[in-house]
C-alpha atoms as a PDB file:
ATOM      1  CA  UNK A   1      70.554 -95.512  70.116  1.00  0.00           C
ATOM      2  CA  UNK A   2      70.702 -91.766  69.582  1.00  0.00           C
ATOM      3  CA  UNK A   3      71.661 -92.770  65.801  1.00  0.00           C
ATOM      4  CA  UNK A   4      68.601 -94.670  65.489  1.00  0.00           C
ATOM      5  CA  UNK A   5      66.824 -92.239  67.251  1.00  0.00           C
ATOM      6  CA  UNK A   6      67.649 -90.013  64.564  1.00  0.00           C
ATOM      7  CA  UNK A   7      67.300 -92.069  61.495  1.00  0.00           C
ATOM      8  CA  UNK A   8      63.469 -92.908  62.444  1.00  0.00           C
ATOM      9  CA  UNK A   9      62.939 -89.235  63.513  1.00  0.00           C
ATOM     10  CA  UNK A  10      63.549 -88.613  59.482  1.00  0.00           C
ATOM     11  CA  UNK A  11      62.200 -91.386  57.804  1.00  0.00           C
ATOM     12  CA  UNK A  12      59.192 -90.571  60.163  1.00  0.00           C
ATOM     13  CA  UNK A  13      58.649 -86.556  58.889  1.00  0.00           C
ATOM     14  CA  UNK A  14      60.107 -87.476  55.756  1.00  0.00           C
ATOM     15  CA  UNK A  15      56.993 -90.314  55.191  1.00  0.00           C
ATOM     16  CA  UNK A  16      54.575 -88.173  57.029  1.00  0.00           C
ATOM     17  CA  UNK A  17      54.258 -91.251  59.522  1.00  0.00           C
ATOM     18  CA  UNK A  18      54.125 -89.644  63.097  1.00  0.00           C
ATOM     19  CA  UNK A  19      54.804 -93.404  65.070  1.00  0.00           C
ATOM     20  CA  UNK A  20      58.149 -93.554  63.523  1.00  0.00           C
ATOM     21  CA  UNK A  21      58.356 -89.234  64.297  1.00  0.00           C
ATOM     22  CA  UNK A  22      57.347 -90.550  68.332  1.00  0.00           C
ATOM     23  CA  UNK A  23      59.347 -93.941  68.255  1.00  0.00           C
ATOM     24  CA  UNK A  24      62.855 -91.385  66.936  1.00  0.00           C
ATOM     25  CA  UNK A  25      62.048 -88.599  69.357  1.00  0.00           C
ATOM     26  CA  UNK A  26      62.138 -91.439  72.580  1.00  0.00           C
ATOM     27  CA  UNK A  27      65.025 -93.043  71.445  1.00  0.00           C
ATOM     28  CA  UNK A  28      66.870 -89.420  71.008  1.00  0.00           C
ATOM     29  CA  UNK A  29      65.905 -89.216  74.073  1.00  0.00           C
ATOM     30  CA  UNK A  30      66.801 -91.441  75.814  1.00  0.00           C
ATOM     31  CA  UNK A  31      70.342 -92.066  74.009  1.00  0.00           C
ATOM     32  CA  UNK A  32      71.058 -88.779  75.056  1.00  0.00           C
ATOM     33  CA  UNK A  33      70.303 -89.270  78.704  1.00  0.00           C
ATOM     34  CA  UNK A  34      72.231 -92.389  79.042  1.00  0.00           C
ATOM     35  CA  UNK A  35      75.096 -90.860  77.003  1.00  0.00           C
ATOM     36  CA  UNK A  36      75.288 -88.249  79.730  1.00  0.00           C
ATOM     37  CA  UNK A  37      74.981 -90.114  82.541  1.00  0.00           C
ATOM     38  CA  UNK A  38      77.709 -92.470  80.979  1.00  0.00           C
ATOM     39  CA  UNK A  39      79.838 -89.335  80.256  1.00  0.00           C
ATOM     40  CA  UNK A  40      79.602 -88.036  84.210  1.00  0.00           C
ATOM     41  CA  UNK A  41      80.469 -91.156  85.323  1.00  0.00           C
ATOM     42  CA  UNK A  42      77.421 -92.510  86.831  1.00  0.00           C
ATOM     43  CA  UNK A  43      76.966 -96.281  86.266  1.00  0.00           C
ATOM     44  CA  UNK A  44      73.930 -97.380  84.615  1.00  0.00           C
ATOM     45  CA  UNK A  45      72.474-100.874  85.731  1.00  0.00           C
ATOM     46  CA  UNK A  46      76.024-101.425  87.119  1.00  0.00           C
ATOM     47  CA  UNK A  47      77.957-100.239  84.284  1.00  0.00           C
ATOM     48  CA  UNK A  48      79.939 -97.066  83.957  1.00  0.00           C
ATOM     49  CA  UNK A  49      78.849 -97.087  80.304  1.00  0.00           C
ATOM     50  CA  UNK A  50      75.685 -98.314  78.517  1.00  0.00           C
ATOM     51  CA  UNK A  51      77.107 -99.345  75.702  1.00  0.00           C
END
């Protein structure tokens, strides 16, 4: 997710098109947040990691 995050987050500032830009920076985000709370041990949805 955080990959993706960051592939859109390029494509979109590289193509000038800002929903790819918004749809990158949420799924940075949010990879980022589950990666930590994954990393600390906490489960997520009943898994101790998301992925």
């Amino acid at each position: 997710m955080i990959i993706l995050g960051v592939i859109l987050l390029i494509l979109g500032l590289l193509l000038h098109v800002s929903i790819l830009t918004t749809i990158g920076i949420i799924l940075l985000v949010v990879g980022a947040v589950l990666f930590l709370l994954g990393s600390i041990g906490r489960p997520i949805a009943g898994r101790r990691h998301y992925w």
